[in-house]
C-alpha atoms as a PDB file:
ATOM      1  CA  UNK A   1     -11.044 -46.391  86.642  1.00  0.00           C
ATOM      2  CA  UNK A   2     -10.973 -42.416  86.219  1.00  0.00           C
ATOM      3  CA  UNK A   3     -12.414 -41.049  82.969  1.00  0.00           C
ATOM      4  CA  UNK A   4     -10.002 -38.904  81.006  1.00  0.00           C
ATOM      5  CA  UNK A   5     -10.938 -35.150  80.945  1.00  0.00           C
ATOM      6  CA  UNK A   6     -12.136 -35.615  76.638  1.00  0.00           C
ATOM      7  CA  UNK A   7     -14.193 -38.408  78.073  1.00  0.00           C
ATOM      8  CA  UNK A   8     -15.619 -36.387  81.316  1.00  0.00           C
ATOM      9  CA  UNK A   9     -16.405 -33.232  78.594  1.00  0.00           C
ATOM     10  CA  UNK A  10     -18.349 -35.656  76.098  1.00  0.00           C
ATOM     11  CA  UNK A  11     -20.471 -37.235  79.285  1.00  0.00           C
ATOM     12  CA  UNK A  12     -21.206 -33.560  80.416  1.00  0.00           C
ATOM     13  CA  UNK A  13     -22.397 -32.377  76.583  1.00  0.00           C
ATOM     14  CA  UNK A  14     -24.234 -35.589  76.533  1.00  0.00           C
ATOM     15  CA  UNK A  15     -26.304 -35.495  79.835  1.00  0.00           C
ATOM     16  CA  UNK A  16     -26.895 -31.698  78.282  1.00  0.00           C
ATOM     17  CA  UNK A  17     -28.222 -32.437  75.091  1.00  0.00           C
ATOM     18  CA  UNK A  18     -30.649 -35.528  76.802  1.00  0.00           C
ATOM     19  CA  UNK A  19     -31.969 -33.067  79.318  1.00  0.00           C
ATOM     20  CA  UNK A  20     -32.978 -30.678  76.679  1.00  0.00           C
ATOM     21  CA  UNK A  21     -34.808 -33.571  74.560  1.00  0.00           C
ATOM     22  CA  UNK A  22     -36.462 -35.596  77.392  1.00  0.00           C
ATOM     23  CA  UNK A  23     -39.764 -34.485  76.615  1.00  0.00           C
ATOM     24  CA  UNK A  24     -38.927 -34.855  73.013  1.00  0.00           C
ATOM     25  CA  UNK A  25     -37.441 -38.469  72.784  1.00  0.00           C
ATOM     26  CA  UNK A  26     -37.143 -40.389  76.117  1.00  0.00           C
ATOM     27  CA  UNK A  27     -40.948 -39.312  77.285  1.00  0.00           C
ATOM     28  CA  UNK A  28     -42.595 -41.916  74.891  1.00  0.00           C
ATOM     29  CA  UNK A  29     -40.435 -44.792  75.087  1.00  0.00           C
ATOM     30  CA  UNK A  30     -40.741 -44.935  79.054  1.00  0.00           C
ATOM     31  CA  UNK A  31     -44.849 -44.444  78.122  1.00  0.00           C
ATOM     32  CA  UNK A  32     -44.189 -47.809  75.919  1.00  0.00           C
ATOM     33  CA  UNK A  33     -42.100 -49.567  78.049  1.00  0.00           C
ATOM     34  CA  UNK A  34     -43.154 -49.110  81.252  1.00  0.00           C
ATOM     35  CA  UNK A  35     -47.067 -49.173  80.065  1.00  0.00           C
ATOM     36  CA  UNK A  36     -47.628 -45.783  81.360  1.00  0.00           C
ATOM     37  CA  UNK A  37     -50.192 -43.438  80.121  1.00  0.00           C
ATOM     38  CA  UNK A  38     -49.212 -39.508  80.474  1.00  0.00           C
ATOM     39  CA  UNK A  39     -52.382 -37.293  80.642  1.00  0.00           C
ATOM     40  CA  UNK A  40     -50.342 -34.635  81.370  1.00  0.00           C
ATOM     41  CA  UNK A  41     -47.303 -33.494  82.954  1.00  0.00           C
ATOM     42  CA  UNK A  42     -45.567 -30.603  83.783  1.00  0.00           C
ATOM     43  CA  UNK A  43     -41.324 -30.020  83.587  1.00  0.00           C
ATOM     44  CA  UNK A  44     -40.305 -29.119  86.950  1.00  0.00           C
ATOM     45  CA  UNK A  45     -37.459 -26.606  86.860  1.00  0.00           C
ATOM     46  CA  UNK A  46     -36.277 -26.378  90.299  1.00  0.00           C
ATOM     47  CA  UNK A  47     -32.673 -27.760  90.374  1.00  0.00           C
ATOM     48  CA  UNK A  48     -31.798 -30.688  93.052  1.00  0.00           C
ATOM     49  CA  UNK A  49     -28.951 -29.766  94.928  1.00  0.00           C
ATOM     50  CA  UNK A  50     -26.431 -32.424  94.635  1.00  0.00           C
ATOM     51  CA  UNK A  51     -24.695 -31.846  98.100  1.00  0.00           C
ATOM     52  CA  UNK A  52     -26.404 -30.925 100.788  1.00  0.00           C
ATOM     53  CA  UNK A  53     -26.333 -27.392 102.781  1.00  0.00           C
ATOM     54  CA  UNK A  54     -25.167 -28.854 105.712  1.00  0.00           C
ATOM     55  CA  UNK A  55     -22.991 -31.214 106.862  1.00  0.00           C
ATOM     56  CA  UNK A  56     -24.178 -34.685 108.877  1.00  0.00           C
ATOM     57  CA  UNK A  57     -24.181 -33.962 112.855  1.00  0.00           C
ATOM     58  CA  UNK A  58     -22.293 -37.107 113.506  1.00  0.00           C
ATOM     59  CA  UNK A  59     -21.626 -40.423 111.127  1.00  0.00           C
ATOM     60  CA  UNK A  60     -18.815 -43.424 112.034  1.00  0.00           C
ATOM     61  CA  UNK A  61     -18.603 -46.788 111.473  1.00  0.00           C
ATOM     62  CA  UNK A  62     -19.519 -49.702 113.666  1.00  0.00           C
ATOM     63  CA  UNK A  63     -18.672 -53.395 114.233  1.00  0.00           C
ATOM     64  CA  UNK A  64     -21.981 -55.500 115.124  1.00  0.00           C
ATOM     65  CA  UNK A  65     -21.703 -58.571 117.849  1.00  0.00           C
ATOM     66  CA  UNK A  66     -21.818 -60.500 114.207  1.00  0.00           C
ATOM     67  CA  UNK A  67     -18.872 -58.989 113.330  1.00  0.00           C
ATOM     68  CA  UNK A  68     -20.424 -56.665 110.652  1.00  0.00           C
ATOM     69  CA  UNK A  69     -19.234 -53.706 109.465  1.00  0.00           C
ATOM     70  CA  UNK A  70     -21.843 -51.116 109.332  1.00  0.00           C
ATOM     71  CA  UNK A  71     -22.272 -47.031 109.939  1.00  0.00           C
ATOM     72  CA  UNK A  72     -24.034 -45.490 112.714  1.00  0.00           C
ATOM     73  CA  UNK A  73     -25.534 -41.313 111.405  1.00  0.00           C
ATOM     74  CA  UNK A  74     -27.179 -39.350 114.231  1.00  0.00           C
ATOM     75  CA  UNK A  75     -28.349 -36.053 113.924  1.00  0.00           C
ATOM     76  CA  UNK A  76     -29.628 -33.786 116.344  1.00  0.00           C
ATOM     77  CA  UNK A  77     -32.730 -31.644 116.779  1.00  0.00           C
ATOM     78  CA  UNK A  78     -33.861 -28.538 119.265  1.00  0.00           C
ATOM     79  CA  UNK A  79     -37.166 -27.863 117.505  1.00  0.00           C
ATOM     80  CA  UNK A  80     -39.517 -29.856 115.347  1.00  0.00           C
ATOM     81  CA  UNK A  81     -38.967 -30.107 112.005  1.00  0.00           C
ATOM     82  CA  UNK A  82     -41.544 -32.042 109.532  1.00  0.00           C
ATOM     83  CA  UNK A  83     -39.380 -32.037 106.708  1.00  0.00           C
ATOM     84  CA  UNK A  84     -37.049 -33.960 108.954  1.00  0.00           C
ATOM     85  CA  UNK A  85     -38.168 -37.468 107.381  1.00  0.00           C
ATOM     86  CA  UNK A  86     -37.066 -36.009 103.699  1.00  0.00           C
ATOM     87  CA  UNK A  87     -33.557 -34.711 105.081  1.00  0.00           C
ATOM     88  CA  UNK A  88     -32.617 -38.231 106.714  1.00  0.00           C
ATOM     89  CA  UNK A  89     -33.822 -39.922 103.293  1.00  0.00           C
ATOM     90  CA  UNK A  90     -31.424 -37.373 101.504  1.00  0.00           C
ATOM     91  CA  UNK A  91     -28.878 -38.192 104.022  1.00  0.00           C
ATOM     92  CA  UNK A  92     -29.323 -42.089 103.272  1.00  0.00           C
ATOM     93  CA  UNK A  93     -29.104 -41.879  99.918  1.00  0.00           C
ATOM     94  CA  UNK A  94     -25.525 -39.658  99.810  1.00  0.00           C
ATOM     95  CA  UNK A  95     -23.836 -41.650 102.293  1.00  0.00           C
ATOM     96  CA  UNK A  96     -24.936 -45.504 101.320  1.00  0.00           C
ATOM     97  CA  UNK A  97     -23.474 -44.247  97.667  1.00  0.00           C
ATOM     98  CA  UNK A  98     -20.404 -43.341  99.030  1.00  0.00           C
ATOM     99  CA  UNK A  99     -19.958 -45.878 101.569  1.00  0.00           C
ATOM    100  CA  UNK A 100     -21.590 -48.868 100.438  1.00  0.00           C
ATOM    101  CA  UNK A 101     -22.815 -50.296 104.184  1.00  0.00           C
ATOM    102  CA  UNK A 102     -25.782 -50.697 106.216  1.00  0.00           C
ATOM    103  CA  UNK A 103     -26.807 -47.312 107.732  1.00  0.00           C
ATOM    104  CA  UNK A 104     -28.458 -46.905 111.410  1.00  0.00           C
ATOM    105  CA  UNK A 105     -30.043 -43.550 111.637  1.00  0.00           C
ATOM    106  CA  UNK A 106     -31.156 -42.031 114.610  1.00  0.00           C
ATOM    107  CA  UNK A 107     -32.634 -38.842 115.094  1.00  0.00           C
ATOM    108  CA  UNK A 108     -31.646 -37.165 119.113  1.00  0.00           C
ATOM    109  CA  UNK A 109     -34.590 -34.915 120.123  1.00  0.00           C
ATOM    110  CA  UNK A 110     -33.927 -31.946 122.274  1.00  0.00           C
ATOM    111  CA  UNK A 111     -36.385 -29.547 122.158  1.00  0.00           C
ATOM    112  CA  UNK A 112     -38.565 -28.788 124.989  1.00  0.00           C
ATOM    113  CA  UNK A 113     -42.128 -29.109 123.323  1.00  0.00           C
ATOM    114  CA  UNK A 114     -43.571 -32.759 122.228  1.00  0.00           C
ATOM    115  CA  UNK A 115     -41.652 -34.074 119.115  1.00  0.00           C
ATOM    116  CA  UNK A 116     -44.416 -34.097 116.157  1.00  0.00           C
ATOM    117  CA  UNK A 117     -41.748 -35.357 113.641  1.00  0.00           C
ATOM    118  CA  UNK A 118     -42.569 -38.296 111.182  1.00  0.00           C
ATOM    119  CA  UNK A 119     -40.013 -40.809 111.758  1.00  0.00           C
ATOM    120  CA  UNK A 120     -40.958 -43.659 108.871  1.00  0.00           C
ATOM    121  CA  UNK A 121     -42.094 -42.734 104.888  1.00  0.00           C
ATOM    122  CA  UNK A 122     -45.240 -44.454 103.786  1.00  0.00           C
ATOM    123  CA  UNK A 123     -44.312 -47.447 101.726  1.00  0.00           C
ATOM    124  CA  UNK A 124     -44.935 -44.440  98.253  1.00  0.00           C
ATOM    125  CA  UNK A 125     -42.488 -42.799  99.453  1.00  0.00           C
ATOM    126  CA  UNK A 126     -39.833 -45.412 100.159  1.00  0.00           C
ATOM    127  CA  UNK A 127     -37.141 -45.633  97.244  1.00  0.00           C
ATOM    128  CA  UNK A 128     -36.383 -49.352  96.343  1.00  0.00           C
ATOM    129  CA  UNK A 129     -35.455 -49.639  93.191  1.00  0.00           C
ATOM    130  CA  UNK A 130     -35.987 -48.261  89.600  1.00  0.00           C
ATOM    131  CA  UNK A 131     -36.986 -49.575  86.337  1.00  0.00           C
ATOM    132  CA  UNK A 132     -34.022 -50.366  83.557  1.00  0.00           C
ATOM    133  CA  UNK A 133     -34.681 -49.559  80.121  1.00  0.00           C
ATOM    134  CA  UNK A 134     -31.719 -51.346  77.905  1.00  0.00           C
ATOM    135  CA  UNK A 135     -31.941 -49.575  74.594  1.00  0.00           C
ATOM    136  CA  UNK A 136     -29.744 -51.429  72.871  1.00  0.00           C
ATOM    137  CA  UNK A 137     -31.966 -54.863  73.831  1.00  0.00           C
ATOM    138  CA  UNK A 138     -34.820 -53.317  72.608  1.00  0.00           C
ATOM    139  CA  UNK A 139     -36.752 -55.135  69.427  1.00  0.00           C
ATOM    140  CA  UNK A 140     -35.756 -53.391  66.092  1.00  0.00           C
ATOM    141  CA  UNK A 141     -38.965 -54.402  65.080  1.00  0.00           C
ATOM    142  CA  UNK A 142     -41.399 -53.585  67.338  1.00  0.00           C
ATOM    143  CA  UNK A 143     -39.950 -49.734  67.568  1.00  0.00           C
ATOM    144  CA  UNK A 144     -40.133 -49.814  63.605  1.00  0.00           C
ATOM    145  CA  UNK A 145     -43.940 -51.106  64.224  1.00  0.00           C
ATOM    146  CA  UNK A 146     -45.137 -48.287  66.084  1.00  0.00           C
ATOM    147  CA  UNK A 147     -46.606 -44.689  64.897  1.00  0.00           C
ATOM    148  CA  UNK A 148     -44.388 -42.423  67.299  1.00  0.00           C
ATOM    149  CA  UNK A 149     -41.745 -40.795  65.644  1.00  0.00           C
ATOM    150  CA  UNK A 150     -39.996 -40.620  68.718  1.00  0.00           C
ATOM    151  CA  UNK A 151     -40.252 -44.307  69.432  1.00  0.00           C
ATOM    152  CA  UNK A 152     -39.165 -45.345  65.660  1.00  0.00           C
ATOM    153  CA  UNK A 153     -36.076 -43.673  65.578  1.00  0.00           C
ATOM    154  CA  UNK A 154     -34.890 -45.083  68.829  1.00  0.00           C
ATOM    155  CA  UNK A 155     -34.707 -47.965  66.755  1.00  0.00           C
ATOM    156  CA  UNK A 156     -31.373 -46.507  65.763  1.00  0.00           C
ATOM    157  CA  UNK A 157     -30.267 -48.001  68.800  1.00  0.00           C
ATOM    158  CA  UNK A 158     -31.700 -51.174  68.714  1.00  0.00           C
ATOM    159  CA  UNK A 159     -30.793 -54.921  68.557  1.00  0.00           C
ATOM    160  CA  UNK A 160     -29.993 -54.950  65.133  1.00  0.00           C
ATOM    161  CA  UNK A 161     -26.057 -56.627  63.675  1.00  0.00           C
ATOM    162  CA  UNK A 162     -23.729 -53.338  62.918  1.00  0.00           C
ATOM    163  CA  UNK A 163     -23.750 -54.146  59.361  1.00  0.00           C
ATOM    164  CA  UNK A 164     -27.500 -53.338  58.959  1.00  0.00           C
ATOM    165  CA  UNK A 165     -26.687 -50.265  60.218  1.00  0.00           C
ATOM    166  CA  UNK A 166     -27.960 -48.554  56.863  1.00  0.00           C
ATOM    167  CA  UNK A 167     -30.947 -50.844  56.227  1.00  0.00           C
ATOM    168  CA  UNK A 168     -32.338 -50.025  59.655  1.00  0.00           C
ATOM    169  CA  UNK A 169     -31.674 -46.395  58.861  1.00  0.00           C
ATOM    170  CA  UNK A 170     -33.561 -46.479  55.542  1.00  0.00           C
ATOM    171  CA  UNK A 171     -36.665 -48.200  57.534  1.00  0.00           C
ATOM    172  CA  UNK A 172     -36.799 -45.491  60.231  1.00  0.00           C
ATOM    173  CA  UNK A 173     -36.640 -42.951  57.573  1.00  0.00           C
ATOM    174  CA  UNK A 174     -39.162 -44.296  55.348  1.00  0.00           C
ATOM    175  CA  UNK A 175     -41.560 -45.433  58.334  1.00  0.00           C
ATOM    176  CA  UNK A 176     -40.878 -41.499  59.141  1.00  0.00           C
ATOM    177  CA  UNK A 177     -42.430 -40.451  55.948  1.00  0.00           C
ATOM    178  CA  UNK A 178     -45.195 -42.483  56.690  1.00  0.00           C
ATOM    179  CA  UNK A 179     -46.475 -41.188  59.926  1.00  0.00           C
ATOM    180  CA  UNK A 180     -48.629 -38.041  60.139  1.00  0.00           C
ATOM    181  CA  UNK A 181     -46.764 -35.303  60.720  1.00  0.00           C
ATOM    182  CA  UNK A 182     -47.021 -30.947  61.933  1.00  0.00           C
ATOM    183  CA  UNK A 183     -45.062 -29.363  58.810  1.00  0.00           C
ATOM    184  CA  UNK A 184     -42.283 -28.309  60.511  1.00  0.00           C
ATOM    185  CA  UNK A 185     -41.143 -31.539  62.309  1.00  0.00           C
ATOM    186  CA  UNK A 186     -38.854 -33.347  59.984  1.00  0.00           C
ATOM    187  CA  UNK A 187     -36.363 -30.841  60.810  1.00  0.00           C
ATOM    188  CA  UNK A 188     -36.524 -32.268  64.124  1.00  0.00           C
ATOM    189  CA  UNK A 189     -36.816 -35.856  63.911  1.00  0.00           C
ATOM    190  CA  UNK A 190     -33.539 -35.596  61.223  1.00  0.00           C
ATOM    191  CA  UNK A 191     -32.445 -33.435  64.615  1.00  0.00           C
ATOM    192  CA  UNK A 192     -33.553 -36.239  67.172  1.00  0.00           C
ATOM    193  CA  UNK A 193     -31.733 -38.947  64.425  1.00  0.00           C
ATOM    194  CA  UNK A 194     -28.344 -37.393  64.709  1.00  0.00           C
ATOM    195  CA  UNK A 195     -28.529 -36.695  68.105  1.00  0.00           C
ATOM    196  CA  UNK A 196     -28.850 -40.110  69.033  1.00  0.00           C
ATOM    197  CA  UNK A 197     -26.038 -41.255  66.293  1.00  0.00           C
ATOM    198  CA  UNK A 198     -23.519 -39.697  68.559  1.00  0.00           C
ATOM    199  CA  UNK A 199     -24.153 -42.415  70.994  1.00  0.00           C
ATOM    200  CA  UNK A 200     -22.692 -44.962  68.299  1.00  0.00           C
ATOM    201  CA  UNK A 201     -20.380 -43.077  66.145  1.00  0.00           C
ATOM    202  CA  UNK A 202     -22.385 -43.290  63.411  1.00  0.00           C
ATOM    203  CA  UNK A 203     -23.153 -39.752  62.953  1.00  0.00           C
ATOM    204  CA  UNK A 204     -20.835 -39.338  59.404  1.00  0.00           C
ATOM    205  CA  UNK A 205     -22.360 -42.435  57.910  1.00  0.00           C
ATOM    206  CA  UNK A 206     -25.979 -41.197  58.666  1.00  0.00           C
ATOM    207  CA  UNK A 207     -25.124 -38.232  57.020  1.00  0.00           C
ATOM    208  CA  UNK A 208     -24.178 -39.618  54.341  1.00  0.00           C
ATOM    209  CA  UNK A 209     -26.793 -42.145  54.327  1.00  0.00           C
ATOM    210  CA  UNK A 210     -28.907 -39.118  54.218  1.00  0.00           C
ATOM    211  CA  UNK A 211     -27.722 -37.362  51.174  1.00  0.00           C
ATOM    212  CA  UNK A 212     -27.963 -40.632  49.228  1.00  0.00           C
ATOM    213  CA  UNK A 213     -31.300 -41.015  49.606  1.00  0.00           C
ATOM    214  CA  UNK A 214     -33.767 -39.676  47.433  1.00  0.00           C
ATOM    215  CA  UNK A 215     -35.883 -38.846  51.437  1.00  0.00           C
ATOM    216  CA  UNK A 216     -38.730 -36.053  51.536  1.00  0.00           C
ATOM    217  CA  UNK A 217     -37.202 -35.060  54.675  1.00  0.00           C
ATOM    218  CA  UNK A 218     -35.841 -32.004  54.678  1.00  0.00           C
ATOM    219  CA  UNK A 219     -32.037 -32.199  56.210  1.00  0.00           C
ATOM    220  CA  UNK A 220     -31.044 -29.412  54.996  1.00  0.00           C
ATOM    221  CA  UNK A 221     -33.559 -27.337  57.705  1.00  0.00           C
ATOM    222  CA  UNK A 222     -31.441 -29.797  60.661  1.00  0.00           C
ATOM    223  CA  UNK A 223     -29.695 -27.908  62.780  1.00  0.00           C
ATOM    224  CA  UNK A 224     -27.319 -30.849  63.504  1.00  0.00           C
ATOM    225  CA  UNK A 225     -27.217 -31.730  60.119  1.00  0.00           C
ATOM    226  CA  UNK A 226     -25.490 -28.107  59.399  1.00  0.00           C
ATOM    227  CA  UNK A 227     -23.524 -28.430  62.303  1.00  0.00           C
ATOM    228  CA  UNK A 228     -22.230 -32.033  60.948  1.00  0.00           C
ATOM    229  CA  UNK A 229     -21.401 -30.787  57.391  1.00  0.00           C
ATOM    230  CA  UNK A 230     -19.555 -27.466  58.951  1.00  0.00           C
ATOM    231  CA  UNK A 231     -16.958 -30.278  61.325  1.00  0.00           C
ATOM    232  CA  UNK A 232     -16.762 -32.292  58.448  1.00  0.00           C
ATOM    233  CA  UNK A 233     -15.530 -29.000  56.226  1.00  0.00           C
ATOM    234  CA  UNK A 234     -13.190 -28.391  59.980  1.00  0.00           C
ATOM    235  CA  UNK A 235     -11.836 -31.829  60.054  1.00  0.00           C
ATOM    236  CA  UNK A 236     -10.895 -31.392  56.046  1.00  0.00           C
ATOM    237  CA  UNK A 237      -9.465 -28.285  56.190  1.00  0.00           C
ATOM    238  CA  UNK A 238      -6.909 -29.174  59.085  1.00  0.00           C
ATOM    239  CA  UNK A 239      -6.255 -31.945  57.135  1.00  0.00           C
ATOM    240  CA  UNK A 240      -5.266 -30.027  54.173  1.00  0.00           C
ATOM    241  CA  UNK A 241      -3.185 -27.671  55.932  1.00  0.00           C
ATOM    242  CA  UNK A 242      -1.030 -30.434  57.720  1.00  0.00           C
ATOM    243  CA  UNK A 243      -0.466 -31.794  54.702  1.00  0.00           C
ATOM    244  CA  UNK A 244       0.754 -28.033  53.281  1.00  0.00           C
ATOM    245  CA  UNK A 245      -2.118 -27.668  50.599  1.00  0.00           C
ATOM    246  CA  UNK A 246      -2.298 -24.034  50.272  1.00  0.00           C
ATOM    247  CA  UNK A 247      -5.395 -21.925  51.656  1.00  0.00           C
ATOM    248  CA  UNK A 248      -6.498 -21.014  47.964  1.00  0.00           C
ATOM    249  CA  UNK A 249      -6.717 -24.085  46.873  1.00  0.00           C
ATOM    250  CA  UNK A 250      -8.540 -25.446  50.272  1.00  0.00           C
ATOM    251  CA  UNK A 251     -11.123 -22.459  50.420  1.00  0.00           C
ATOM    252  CA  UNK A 252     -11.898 -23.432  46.411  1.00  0.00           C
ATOM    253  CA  UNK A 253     -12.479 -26.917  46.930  1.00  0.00           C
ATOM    254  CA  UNK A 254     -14.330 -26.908  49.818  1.00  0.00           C
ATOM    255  CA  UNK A 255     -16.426 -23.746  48.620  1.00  0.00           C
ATOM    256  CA  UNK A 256     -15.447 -21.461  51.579  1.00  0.00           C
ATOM    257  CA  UNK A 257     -14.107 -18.500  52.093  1.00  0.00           C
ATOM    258  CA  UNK A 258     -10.260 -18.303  52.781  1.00  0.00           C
ATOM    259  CA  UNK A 259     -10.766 -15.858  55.502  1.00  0.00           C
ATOM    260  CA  UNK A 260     -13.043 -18.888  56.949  1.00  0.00           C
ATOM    261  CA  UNK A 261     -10.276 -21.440  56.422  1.00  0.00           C
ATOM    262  CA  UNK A 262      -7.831 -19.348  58.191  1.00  0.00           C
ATOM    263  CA  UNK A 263     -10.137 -18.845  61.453  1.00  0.00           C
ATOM    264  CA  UNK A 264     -10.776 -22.158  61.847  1.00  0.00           C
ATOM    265  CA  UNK A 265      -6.766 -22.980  61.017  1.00  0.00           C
ATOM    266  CA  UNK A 266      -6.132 -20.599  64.185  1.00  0.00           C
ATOM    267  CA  UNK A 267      -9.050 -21.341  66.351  1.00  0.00           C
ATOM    268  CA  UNK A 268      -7.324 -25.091  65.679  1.00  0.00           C
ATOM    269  CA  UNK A 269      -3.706 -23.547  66.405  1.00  0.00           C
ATOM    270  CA  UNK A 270      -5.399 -22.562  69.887  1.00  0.00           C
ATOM    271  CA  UNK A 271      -7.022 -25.297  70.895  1.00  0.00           C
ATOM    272  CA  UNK A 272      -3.574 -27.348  70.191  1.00  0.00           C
ATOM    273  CA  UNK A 273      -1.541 -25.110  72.003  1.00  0.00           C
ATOM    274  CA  UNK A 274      -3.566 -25.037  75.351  1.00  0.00           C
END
């Protein structure tokens, strides 16, 4: 089924905002539960291309003597070409997604000098599978156990019953204040927190969770956390204005400027009329 365009634009800000916290959030959980150890590692920032330059010399689709439906890909070569092995692997992967059938490929040499090209990856190199991390499986517990910050607040998105939504919040938060920490980094773990409440909608009710509690976190220095307050002021003031409350009055009680209130009234004016 075809994702509407709002729900196409919120998978394209969210694959943003994970790429730019990988290192920050995702890093230790694979480390925990994969059992992997990073020494080190270094972020990579070539882009993969996600078509390739060229097109395949020749692909169509075959009935075996078994009467199975399958696809026969040839390409062919005039001079050897050692990343040939890589291309073909590309090649499998792009057309088994879109096809979904058995793939025969076959590489036509036709270059004078002896072929040198590699025609089989080593069994490293030969993609069969990848390892599932189900977040929402995950033990509330056992995240809450450990002394990564990064690993307790994916408890957020644990096993847990919806309706201990704000208990579990209050134990990551006070497991947070608990764990070592560089001075400036509960900024970013409140940060890390909201980020990950978009995933569940629960991103007003953590705020709010938030102000209740009497926390040594600071959310006030959380970027998100301004950004939250300032679309909750948005969502109030278009509100107030359908319902004909003058700007005065809305600029007083939400302690904001009236020449605020009417941007955001026609930046909303805009957006409806596109």
């Amino acid at each position: 089924m075809p994702k509407n365009e709002k729900e196409v634009d919120k998978g394209n800000l969210y694959d943003r905002i994970f790429r730019e916290n990988v290192q920050d959030i995702f890093l230790p959980l694979i480390e925990m539960e994969l059992g992997l150890k990073f020494k080190s590692y270094k972020v990579l920032q070539e882009k993969i291309a996600k078509t390739l330059e060229r097109e395949v010399d020749f692909l169509c689709e075959i009935i075996t003597e078994d009467d199975n439906k399958e696809l026969l890909h040839i390409e062919f070569q005039t001079k050897n070409d050692g990343e040939m092995i890589y291309r073909m692997q590309e090649y499998h992967g792009l057309i088994y997604r879109k096809y979904k059938l058995p793939i025969h490929h076959v590489v036509v040499y036709l270059g004078e000098s002896k072929t040198k090209m590699v025609s089989s990856l080593s069994d490293e190199g030969v993609f069969t599978g990848f390892s599932l991390i189900c977040v929402n499986e995950l033990d509330t517990e056992r995240l809450l156990s450990k002394q990564v910050p990064e690993i307790v607040i994916m408890a957020l998105l644990s096993n847990y019953k919806k309706e201990q939504v704000e208990s579990v919040l209050r134990l990551i938060l006070n497991k947070l204040e608990k764990i070592p920490k560089s001075k400036n980094a509960s900024g970013r773990y409140i940060n890390q927190l909201l980020l990950l409440s978009k995933l569940c909608n629960l991103e007003k009710k953590i705020i709010k969770t938030l102000e209740d509690m009497p926390v040594l976190l600071d959310i006030n220095d959380s970027v998100l956390f301004k950004r939250g307050k300032l679309e909750g002021k948005t969502e109030a003031i278009i509100g107030f204005y359908k319902e004909g409350v003058a700007i005065e009055i809305i600029a007083k009680s939400l302690s904001i400027s009236e020449k605020r209130v009417l941007e955001i009234i026609d930046e909303w004016k805009n957006n409806v009329s596109k």
